[in-house]
C-alpha atoms as a PDB file:
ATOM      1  CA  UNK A   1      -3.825  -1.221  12.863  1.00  0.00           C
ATOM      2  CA  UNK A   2      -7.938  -1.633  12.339  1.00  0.00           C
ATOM      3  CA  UNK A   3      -9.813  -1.160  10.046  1.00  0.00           C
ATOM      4  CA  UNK A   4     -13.341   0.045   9.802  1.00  0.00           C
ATOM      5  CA  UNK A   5     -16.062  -0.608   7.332  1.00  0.00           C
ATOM      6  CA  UNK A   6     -18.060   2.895   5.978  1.00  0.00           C
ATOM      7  CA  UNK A   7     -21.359   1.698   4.304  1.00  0.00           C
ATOM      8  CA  UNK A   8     -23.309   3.966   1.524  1.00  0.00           C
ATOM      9  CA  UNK A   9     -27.143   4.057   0.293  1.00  0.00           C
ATOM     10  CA  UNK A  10     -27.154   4.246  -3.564  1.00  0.00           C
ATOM     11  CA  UNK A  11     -27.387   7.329  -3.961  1.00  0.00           C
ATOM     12  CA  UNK A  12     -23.686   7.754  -1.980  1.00  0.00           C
ATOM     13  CA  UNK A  13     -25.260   8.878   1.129  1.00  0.00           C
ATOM     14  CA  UNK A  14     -23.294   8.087   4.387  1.00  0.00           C
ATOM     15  CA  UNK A  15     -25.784   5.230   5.692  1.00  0.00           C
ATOM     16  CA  UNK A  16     -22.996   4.270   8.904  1.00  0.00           C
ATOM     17  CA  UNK A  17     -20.099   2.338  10.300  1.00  0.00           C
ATOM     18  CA  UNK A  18     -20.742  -1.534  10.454  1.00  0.00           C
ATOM     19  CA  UNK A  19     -20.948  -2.327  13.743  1.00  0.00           C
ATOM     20  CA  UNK A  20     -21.610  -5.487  16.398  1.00  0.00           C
ATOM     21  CA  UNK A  21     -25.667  -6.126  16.246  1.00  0.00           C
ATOM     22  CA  UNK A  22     -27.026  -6.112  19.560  1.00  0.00           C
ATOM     23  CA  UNK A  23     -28.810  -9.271  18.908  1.00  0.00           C
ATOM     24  CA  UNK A  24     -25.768 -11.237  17.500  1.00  0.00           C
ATOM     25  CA  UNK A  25     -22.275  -9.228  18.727  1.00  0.00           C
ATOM     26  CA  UNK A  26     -20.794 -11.895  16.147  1.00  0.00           C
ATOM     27  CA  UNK A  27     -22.835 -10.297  12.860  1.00  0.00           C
ATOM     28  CA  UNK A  28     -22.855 -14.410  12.571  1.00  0.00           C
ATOM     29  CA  UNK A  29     -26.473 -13.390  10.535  1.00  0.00           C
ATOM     30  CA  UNK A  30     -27.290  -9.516  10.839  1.00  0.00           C
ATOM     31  CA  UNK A  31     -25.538  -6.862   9.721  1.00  0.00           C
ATOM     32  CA  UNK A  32     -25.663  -3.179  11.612  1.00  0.00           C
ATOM     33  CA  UNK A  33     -24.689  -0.013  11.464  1.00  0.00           C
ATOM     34  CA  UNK A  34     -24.114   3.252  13.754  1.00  0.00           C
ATOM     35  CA  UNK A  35     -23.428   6.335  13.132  1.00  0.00           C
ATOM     36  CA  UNK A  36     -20.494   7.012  15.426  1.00  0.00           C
ATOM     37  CA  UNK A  37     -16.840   6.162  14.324  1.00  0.00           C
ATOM     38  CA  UNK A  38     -16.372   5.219  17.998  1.00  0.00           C
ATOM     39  CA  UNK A  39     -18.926   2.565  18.150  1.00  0.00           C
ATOM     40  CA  UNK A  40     -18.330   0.501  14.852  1.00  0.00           C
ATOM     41  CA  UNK A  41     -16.381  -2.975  14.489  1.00  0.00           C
ATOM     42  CA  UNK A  42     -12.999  -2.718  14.002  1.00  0.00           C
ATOM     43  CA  UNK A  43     -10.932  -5.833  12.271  1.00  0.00           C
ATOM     44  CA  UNK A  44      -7.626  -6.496  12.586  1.00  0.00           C
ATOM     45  CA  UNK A  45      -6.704  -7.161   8.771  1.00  0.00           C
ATOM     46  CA  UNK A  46      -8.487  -6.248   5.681  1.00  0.00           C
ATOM     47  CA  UNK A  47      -8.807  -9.427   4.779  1.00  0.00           C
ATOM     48  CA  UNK A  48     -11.135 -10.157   7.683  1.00  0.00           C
ATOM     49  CA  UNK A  49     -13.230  -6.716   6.628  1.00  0.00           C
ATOM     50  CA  UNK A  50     -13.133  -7.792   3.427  1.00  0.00           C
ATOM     51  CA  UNK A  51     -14.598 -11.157   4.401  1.00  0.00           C
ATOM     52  CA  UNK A  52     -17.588  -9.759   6.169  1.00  0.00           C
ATOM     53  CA  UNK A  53     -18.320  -7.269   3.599  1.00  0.00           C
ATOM     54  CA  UNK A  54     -18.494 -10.362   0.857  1.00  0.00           C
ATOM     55  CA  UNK A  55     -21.180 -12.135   3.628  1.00  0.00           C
ATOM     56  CA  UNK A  56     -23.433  -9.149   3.679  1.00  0.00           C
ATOM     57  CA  UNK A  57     -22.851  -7.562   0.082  1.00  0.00           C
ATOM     58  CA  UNK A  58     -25.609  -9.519  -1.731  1.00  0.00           C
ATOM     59  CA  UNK A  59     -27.969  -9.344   0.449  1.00  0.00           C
ATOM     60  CA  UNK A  60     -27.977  -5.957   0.910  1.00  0.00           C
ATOM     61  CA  UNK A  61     -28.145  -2.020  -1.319  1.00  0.00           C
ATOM     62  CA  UNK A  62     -25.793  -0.771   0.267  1.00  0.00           C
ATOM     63  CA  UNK A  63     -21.878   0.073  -1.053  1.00  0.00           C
ATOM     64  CA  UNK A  64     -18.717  -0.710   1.247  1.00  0.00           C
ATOM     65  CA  UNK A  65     -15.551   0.863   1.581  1.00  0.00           C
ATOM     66  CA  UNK A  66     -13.134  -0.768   3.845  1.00  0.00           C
ATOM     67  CA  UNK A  67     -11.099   2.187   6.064  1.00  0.00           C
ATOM     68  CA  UNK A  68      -8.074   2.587   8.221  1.00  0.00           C
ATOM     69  CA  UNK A  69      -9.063   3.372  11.532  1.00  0.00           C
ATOM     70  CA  UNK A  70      -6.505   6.059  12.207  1.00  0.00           C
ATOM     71  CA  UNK A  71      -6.144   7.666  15.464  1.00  0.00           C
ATOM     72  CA  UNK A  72      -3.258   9.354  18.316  1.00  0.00           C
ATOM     73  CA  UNK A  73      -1.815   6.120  18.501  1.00  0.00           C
ATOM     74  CA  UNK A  74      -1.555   5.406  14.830  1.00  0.00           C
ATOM     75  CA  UNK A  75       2.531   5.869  13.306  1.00  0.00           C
ATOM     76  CA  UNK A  76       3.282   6.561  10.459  1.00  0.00           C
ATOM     77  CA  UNK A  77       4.679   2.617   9.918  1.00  0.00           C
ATOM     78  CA  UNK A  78       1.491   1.046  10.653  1.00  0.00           C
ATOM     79  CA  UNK A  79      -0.050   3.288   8.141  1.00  0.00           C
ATOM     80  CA  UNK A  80       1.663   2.391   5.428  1.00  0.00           C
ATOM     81  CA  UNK A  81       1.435  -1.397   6.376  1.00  0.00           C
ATOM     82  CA  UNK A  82      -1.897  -0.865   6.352  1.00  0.00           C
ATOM     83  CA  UNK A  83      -1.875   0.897   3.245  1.00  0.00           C
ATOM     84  CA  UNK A  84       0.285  -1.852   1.770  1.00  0.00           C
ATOM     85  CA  UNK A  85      -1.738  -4.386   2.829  1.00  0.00           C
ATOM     86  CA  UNK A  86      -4.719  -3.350   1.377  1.00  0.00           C
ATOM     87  CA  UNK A  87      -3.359  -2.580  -1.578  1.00  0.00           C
ATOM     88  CA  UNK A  88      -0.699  -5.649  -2.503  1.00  0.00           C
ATOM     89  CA  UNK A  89      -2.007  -8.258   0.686  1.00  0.00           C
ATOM     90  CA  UNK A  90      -0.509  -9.299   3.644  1.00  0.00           C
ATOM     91  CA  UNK A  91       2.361 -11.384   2.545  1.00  0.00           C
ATOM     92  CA  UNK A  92       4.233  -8.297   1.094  1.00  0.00           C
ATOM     93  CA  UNK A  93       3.613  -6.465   4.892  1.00  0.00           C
ATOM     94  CA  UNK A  94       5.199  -9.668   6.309  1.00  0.00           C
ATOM     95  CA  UNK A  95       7.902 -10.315   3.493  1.00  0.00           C
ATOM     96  CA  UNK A  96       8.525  -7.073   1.641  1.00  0.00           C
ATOM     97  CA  UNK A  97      11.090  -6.407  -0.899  1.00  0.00           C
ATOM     98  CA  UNK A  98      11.661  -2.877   1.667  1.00  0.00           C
ATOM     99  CA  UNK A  99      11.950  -1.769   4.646  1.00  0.00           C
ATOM    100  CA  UNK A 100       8.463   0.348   5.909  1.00  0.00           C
ATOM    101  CA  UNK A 101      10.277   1.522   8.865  1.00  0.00           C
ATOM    102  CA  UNK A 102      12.718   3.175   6.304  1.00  0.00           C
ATOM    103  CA  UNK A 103       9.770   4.271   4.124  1.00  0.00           C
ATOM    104  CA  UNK A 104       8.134   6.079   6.963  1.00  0.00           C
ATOM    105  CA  UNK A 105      11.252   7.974   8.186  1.00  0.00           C
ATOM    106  CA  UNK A 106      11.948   9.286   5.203  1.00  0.00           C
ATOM    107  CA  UNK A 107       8.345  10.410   4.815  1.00  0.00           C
ATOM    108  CA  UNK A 108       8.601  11.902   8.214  1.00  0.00           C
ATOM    109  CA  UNK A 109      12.097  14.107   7.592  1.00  0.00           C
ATOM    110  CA  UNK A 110      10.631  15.133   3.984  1.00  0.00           C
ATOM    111  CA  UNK A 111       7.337  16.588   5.716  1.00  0.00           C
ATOM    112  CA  UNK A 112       9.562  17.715   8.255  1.00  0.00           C
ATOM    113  CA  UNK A 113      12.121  19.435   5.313  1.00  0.00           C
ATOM    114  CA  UNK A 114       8.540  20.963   3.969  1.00  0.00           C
ATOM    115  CA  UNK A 115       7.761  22.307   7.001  1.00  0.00           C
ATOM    116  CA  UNK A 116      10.839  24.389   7.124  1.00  0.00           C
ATOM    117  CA  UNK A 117      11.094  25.835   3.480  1.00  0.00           C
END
């Protein structure tokens, strides 16, 4: 799972994906943005998106959401470990209380049960 970082203007424009500067592929000291899904910086926890959101956030006007980066390849179990790791941290994705793999195949015979009603 990656995930993606989708910046706004203030007046909740789409302003672009935060991407690699050409200048510094790091973003050790710029920040930069594209407009293409396909060409933006992808982290591999939130935590680490969440980092370099926090180094650019006061410098900047712009707002930050922090995204999945869902695509073909994407199942249904690291979705919701994604989900649940942006939403209760990564501990509970390495030590939960249930079992995700569980979680998503019941999700997947319930749409499935939908499907055929």
């Amino acid at each position: 799972m990656a995930y993606l970082i989708k910046a706004y203007d203030y007046d909740g424009e789409f302003y672009g994906y935060f991407a690699a500067h050409p200048d510094d592929p790091e973003n050790k000291s710029f920040s930069y943005y594209v407009n293409e899904k396909k060409e933006a910086k992808r982290f591999e926890s939130y935590a680490e998106a969440d980092n370099m959101v926090e180094r650019f956030a006061d410098g900047s006007d712009l707002e930050y959401i922090i995204i999945q980066d869902v695509n073909k390849n994407t199942t249904l179990s690291d979705f919701i470990e994604g989900w649940v790791e942006e939403n209760y941290g990564l501990n509970e994705v390495n030590n939960p209380s249930w079992d995700i793999d569980a979680l998503a195949d019941a999700i997947t015979e319930f749409m499935n049960n939908k499907k055929d009603s």
